[in-house]
N, C-alpha and C. Protein backbone atom coordinates (compact mmCIF):
# COMPACT_ATOMS: atom_id res chain seq x y z
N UNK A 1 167.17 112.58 -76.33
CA UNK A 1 166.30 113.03 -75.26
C UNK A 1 164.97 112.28 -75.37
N UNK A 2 164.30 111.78 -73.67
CA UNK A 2 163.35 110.90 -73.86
C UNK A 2 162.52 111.69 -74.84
N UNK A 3 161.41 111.10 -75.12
CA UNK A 3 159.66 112.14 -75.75
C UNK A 3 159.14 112.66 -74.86
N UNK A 4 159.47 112.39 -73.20
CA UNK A 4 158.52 113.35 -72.52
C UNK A 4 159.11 114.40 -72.07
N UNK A 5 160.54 114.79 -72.25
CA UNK A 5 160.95 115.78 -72.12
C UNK A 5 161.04 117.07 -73.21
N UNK A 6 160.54 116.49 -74.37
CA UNK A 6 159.98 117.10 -75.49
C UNK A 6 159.34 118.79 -75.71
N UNK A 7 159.37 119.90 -75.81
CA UNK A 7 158.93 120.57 -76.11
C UNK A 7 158.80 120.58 -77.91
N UNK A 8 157.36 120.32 -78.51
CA UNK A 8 157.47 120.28 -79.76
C UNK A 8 156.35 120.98 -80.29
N UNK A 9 154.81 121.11 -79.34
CA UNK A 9 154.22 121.93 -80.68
C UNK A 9 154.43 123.39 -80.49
N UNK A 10 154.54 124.04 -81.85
CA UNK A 10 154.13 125.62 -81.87
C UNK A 10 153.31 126.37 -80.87
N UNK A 11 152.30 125.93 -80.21
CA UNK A 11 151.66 126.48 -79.46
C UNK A 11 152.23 126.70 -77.99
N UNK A 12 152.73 125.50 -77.62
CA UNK A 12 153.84 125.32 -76.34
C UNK A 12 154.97 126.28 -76.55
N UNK A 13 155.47 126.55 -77.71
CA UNK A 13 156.45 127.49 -78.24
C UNK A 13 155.93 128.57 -77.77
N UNK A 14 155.12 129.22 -78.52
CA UNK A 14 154.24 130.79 -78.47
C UNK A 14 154.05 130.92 -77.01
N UNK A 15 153.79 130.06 -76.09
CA UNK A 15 153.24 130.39 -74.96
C UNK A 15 154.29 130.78 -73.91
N UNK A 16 155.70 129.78 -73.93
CA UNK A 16 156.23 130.46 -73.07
C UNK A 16 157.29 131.23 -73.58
N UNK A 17 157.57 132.09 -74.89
CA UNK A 17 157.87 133.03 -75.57
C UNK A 17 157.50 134.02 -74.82
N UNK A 18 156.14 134.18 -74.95
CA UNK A 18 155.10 135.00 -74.56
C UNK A 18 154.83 135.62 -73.20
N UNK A 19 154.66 134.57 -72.56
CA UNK A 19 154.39 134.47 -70.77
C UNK A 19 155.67 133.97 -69.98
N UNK A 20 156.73 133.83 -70.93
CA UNK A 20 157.60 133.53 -70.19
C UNK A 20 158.72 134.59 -69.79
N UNK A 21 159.54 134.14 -69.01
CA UNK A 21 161.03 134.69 -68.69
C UNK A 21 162.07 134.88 -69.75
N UNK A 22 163.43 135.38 -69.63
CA UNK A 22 164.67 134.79 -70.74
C UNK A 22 165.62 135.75 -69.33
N UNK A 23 166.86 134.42 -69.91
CA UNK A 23 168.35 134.64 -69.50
C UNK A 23 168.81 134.58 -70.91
N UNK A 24 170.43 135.21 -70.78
CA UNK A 24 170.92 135.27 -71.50
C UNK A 24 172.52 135.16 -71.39
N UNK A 25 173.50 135.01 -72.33
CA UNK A 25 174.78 135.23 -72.38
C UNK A 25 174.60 135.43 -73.73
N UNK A 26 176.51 135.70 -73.99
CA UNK A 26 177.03 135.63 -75.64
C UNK A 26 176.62 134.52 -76.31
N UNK A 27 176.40 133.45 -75.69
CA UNK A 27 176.26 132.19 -77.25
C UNK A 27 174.72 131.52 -76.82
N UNK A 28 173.98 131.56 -75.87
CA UNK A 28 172.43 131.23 -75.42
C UNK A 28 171.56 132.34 -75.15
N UNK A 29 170.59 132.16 -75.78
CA UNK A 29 169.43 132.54 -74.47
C UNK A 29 168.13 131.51 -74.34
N UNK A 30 168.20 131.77 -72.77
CA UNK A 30 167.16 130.60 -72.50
C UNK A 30 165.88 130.96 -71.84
N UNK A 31 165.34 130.59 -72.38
CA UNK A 31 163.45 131.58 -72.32
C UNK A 31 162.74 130.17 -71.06
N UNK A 32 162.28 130.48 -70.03
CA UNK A 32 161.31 129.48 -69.37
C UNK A 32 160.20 129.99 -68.61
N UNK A 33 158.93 128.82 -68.33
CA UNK A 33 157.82 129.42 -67.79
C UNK A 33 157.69 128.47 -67.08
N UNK A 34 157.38 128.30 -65.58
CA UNK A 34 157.07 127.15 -64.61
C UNK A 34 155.58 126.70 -65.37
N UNK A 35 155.55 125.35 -64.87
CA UNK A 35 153.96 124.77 -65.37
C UNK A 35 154.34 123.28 -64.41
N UNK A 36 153.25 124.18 -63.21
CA UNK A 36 153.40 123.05 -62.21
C UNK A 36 152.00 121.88 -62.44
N UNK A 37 151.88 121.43 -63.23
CA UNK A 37 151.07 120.40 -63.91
C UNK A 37 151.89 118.76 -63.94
N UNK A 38 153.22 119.71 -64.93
CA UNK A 38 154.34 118.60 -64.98
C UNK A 38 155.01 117.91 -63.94
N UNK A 39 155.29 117.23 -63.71
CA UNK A 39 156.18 116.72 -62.64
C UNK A 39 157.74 116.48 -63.33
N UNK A 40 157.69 116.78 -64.55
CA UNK A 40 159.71 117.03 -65.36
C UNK A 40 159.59 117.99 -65.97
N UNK A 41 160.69 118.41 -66.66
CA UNK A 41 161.03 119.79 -67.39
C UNK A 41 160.74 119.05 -68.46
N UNK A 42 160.24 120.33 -69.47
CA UNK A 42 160.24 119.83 -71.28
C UNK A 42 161.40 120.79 -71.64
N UNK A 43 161.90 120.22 -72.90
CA UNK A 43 162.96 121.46 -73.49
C UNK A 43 162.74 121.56 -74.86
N UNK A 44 162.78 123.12 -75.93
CA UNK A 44 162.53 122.91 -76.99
C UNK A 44 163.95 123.60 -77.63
N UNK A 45 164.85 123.63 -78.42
CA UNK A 45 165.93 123.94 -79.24
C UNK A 45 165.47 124.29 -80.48
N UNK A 46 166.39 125.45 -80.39
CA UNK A 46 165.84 126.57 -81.24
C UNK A 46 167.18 126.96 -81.96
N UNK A 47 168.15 127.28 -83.66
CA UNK A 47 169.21 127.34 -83.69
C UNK A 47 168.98 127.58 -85.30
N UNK A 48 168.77 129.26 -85.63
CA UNK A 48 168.86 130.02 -86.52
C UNK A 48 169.47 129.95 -87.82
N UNK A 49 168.99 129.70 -89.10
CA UNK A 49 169.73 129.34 -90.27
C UNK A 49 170.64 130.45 -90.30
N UNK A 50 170.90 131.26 -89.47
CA UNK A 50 171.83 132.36 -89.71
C UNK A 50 173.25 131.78 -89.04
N UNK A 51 173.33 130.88 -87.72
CA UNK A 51 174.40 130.05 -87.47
C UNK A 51 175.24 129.10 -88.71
N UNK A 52 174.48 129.05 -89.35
CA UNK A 52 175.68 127.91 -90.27
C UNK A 52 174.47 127.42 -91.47
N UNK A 53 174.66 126.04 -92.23
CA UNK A 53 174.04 125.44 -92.93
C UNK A 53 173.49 124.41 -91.83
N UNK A 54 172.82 123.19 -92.62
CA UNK A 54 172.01 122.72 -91.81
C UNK A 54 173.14 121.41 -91.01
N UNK A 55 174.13 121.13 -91.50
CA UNK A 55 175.03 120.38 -90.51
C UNK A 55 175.32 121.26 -89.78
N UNK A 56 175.94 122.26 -89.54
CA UNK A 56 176.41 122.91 -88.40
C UNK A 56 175.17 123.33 -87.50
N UNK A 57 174.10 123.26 -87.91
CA UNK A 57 172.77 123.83 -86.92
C UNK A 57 172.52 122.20 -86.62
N UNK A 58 172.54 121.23 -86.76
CA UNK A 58 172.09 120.23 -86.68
C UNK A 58 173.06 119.29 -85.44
N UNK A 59 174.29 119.47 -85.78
CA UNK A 59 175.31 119.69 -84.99
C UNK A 59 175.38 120.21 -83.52
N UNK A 60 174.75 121.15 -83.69
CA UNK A 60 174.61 122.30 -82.65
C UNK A 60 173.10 121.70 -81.63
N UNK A 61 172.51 121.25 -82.28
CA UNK A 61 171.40 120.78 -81.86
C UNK A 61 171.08 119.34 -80.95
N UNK A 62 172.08 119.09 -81.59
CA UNK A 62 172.18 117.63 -80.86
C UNK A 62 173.23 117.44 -79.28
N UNK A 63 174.18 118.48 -79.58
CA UNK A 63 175.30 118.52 -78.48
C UNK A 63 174.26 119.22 -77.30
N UNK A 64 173.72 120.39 -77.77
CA UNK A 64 172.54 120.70 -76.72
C UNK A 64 172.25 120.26 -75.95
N UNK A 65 171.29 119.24 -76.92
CA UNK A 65 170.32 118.24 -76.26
C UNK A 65 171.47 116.92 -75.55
N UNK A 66 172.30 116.75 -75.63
CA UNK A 66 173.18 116.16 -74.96
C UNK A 66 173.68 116.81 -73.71
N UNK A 67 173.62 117.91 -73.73
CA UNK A 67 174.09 118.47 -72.80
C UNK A 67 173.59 118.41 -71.41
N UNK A 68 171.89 118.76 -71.61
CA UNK A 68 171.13 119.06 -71.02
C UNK A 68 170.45 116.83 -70.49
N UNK A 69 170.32 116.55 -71.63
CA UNK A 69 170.05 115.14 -71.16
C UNK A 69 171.02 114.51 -70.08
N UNK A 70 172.42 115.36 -69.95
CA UNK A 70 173.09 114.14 -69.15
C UNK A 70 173.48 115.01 -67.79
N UNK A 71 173.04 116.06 -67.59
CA UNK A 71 172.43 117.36 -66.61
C UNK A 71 171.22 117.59 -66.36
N UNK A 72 170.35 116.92 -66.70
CA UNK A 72 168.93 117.12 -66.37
C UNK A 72 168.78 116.74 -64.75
N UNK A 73 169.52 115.90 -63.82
CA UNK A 73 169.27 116.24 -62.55
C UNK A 73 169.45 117.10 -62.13
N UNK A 74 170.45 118.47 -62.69
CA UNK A 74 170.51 119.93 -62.53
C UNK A 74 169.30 120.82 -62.50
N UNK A 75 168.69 120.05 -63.66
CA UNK A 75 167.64 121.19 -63.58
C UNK A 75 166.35 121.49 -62.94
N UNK A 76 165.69 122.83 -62.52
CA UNK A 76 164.46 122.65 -61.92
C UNK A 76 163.41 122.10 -62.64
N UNK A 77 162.21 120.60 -62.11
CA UNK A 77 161.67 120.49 -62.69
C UNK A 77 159.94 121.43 -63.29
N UNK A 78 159.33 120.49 -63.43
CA UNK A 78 158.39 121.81 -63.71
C UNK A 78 158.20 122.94 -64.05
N UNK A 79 159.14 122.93 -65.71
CA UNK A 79 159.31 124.21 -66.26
C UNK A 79 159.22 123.24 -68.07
N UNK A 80 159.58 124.83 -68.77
CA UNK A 80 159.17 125.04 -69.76
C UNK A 80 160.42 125.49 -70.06
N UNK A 81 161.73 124.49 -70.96
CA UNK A 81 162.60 125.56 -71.44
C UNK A 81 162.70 125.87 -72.86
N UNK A 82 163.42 126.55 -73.49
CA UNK A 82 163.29 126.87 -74.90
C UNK A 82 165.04 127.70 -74.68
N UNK A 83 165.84 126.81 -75.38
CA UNK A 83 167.09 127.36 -75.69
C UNK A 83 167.29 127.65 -77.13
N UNK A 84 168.32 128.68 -76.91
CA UNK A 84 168.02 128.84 -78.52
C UNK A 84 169.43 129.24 -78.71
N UNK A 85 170.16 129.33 -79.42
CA UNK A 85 171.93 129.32 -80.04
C UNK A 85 172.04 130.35 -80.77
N UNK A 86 173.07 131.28 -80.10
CA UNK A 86 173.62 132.59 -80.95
C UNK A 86 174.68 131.91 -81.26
N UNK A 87 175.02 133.57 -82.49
CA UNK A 87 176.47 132.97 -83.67
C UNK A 87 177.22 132.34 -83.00
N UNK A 88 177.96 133.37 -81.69
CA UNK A 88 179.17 132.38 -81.10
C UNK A 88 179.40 131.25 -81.21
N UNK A 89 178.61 129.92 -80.63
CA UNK A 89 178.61 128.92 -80.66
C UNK A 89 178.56 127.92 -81.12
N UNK A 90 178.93 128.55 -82.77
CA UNK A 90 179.49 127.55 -84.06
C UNK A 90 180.24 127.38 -83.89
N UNK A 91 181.55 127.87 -83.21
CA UNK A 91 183.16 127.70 -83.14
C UNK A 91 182.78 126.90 -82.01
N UNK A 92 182.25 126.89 -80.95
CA UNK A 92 182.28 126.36 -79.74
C UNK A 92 182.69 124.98 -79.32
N UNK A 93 183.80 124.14 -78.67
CA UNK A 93 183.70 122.60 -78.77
C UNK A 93 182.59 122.05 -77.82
N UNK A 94 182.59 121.00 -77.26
CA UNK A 94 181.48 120.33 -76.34
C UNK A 94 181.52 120.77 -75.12
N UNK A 95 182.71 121.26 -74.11
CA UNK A 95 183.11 121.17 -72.76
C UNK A 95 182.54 122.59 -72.87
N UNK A 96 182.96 124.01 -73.40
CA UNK A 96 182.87 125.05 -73.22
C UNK A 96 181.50 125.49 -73.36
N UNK A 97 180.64 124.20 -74.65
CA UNK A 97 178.81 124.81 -74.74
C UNK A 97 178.62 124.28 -73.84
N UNK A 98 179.04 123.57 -72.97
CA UNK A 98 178.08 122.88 -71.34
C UNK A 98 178.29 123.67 -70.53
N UNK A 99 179.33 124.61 -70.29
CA UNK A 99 179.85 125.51 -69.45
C UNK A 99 178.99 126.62 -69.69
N UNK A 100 178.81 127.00 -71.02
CA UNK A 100 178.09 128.16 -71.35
C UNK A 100 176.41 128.00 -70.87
N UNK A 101 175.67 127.12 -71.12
CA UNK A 101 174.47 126.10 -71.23
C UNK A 101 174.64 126.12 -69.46
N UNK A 102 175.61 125.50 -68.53
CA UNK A 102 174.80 125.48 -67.31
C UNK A 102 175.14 127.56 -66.80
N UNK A 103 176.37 128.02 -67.34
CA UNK A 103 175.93 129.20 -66.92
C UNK A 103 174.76 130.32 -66.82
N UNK A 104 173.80 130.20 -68.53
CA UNK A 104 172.54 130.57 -68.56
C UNK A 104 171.89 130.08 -67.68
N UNK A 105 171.85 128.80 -67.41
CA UNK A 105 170.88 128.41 -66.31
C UNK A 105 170.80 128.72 -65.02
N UNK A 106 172.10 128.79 -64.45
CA UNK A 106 172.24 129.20 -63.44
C UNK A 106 172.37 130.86 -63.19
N UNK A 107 172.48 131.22 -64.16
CA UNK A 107 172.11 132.70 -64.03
C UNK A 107 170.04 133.34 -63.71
N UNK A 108 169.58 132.16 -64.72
CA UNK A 108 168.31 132.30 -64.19
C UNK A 108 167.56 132.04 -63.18
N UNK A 109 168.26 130.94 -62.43
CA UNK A 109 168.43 130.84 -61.19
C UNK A 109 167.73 129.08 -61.30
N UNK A 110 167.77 128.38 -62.31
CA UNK A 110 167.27 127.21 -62.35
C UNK A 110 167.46 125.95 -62.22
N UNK A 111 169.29 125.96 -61.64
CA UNK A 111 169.70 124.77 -61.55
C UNK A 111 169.26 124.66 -59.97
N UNK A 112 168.97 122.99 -59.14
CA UNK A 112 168.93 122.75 -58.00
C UNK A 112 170.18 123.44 -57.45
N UNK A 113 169.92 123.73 -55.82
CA UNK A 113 170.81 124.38 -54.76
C UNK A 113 172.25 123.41 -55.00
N UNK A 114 171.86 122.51 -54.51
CA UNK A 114 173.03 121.20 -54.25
C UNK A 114 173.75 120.56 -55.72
N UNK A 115 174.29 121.99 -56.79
CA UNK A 115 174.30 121.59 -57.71
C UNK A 115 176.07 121.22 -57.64
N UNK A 116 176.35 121.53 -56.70
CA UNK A 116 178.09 121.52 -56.48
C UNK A 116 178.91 122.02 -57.65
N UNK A 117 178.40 123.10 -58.34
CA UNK A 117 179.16 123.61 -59.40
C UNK A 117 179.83 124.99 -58.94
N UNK A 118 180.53 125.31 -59.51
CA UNK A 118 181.36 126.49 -59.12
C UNK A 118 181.15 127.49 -59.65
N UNK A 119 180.71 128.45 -59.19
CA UNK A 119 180.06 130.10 -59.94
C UNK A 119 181.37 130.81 -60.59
């Protein structure tokens, strides 16, 4: 994922924790706050030493951010996301966390209209 799609300091964290929204399912929840400043989305990944050791969180972290990098015309810009990985989604393969990943989103209501995906 480029650097400007980056969510990385603590403070950017705390804030839209804080002031922000959350969706949820069984294996995500995804916390966001609009910040019409930006003209793209930032994203920060979040994935609990309680999921696994640090390959399987690391693992988990990267398919994410894959996920979302090669779907980012999906998403609304000018936001603030912060995903973060429940247990489920250690077993999970690649096709089913993208499925899961655009369902949170679209449950929050954040993917574009013309996303031609199937509810």
């Amino acid at each position: 994922m480029e650097k400007k799609y980056r969510l990385a300091k603590r403070e950017d964290f705390n804030k839209v924790y804080r002031y922000g929204k959350s969706a949820a399912n069984h294996q995500f929840v995804l916390y966001y706050l609009p910040q019409p400043r930006l003209e793209h989305f930032r994203l920060g990944v979040s994935v609990s030493k309680k999921i696994g050791n640090a390959v399987v969180r690391n693992r988990l972290r990267r398919m994410m951010k894959e996920i979302i990098r090669l779907k980012k015309e999906l998403l609304v810009s000018q936001f603030d996301y912060i995903l973060i990985a429940r247990k489920p989604c250690a077993e999970m393969d690649y096709q089913s966390m993208e499925k899961s990943i655009l369902h949170v989103l679209r449950k929050a209501s954040l993917t574009k209209k013309d996303d031609g995906l199937k509810n």
